[in-house]
Protein backbone atom coordinates (compact mmCIF):
# COMPACT_ATOMS: atom_id res chain seq x y z
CA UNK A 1 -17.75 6.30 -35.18
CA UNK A 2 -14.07 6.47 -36.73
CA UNK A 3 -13.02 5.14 -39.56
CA UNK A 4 -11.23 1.78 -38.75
CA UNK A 5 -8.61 2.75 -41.68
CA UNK A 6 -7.51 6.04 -39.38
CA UNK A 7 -7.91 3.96 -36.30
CA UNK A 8 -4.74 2.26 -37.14
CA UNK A 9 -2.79 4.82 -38.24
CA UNK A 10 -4.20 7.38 -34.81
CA UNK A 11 -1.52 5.64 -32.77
CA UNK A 12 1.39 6.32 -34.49
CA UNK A 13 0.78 9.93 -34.94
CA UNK A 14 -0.15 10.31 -31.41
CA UNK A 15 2.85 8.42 -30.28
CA UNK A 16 4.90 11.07 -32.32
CA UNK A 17 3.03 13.78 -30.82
CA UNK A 18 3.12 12.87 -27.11
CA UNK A 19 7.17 11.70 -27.32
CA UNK A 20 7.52 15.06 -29.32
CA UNK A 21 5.51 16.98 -26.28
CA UNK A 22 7.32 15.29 -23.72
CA UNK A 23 10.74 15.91 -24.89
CA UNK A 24 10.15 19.69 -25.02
CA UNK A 25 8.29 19.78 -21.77
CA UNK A 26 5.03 21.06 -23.61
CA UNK A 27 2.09 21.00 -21.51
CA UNK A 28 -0.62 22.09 -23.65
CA UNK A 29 0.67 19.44 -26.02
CA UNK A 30 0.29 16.67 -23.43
CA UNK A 31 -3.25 17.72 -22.31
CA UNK A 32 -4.42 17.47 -26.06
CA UNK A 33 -2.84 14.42 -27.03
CA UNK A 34 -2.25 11.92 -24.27
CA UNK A 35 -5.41 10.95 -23.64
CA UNK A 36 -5.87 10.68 -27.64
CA UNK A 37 -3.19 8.15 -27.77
CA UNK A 38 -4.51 7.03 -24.75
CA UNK A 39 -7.98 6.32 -26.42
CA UNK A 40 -6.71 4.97 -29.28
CA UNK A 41 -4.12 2.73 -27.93
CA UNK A 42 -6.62 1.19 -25.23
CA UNK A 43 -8.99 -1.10 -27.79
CA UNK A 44 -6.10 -2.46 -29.81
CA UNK A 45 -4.41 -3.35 -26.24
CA UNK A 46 -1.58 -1.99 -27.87
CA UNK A 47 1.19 -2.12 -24.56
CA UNK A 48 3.84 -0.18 -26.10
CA UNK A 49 1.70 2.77 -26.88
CA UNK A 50 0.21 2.32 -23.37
CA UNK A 51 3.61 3.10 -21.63
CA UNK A 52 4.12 5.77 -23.45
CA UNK A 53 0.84 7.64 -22.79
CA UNK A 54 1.61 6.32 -18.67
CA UNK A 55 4.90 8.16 -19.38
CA UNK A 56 3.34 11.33 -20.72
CA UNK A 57 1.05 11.56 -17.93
CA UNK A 58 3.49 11.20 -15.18
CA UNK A 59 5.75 14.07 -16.94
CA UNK A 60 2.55 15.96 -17.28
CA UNK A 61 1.68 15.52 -13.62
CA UNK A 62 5.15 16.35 -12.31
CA UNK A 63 4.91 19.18 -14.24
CA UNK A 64 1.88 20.43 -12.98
CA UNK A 65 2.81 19.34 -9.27
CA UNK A 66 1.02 16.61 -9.04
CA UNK A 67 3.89 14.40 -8.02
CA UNK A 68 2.35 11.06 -6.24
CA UNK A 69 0.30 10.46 -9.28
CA UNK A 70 3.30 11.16 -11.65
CA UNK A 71 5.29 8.67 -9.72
CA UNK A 72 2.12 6.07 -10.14
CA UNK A 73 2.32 6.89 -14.03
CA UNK A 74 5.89 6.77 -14.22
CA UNK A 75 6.22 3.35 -12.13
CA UNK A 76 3.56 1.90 -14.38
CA UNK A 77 5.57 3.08 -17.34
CA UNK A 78 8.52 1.56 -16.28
CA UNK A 79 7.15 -2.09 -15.51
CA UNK A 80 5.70 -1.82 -19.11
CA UNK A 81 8.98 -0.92 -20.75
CA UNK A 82 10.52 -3.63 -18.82
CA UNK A 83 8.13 -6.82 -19.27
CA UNK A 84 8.94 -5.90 -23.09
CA UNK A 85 12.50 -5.70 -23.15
CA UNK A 86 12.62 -1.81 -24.10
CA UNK A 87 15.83 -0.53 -23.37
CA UNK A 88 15.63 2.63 -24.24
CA UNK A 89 12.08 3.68 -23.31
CA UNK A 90 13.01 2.16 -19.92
CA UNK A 91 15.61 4.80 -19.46
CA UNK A 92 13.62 7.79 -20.71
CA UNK A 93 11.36 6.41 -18.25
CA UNK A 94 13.83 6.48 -15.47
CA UNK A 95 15.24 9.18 -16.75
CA UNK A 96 11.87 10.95 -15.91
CA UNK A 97 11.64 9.31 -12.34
CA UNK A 98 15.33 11.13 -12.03
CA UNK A 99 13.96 14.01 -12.58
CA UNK A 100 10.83 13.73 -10.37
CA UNK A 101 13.30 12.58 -7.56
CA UNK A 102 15.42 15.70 -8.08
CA UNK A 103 12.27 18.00 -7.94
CA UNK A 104 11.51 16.28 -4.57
CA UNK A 105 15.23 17.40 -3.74
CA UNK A 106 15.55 13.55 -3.45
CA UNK A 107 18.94 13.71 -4.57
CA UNK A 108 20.08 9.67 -3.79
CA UNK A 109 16.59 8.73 -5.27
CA UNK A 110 17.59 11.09 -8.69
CA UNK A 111 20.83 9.81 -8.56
CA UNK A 112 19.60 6.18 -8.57
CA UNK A 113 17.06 6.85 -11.54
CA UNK A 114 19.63 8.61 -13.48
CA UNK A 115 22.22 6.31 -13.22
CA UNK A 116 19.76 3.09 -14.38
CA UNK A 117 19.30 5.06 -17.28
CA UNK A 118 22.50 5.95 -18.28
CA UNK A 119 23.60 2.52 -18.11
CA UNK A 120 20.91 1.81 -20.09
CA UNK A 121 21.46 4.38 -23.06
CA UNK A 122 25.31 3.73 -22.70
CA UNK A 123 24.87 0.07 -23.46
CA UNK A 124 23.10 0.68 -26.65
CA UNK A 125 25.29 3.54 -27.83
CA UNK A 126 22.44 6.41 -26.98
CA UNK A 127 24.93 9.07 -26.99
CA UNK A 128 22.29 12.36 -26.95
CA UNK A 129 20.50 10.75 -24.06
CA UNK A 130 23.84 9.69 -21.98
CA UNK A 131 25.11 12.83 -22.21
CA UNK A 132 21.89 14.49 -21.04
CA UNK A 133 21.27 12.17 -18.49
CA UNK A 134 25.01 12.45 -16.95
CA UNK A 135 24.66 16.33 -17.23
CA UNK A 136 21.20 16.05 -14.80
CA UNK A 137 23.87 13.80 -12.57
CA UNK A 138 26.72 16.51 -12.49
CA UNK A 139 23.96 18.67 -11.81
CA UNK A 140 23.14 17.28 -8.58
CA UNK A 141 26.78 15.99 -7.68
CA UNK A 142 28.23 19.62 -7.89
């Protein structure tokens, strides 16, 4: 059994680790710690933390090719992020579905994705994740 002192703080760290392992597209990373988060997060019904291991799975999914179940992740991700007002996890997390789309050669369907989220990150002054996000649009508009 854990102790219910590192219970509370396992969350936080794993949060860390997954966004950090997401962002550089780190697979072993994912394996080992999304379900950890996932665990931890699941008895403290802790939503936030629950998106963001939904998100991590669906990037982990679409990276290993699994892309039906990454789009089930993501989705879930994304109705999370919304019910609570997240701005700008809600456009990672479309920002993610963009780039599922665009592996699909779904090009409208990235488009779409990538757009919600730069509107997103542009209304809160996200400048790092605009400019990403409308380099993945030139991308497919070129």
């Amino acid at each position: 059994m854990r102790n219910p002192t590192i219970l509370t703080a396992d969350p936080d760290l794993y949060a860390t680790l997954v966004e950090a392992a997401v962002q550089q597209r780190d697979v072993a990373a994912l394996r080992e710690y999304t379900p950890l988060l996932e665990e931890a997060a699941t008895p403290l019904e802790h939503d936030l933390y629950l998106a963001i291991a939904n998100r991590a799975w669906g990037v982990l999914r679409r990276l290993e090719g699994q892309n039906r179940e990454a789009e089930v992740r993501l989705e879930q991700a994304a109705d999370v992020f919304r019910g609570l007002d997240t701005r700008w996890q809600l456009g990672r997390t479309h920002f993610e579905l963009g780039e599922l789309a665009a592996n699909e050669s779904e090009t409208t369907r990235a488009i779409q994705h990538y757009s919600r989220a730069l509107n997103l990150f542009e209304e809160m002054g996200a400048v790092p994740d605009a400019e990403r996000t409308r380099e993945s649009i030139s991308k497919l508009t070129a």
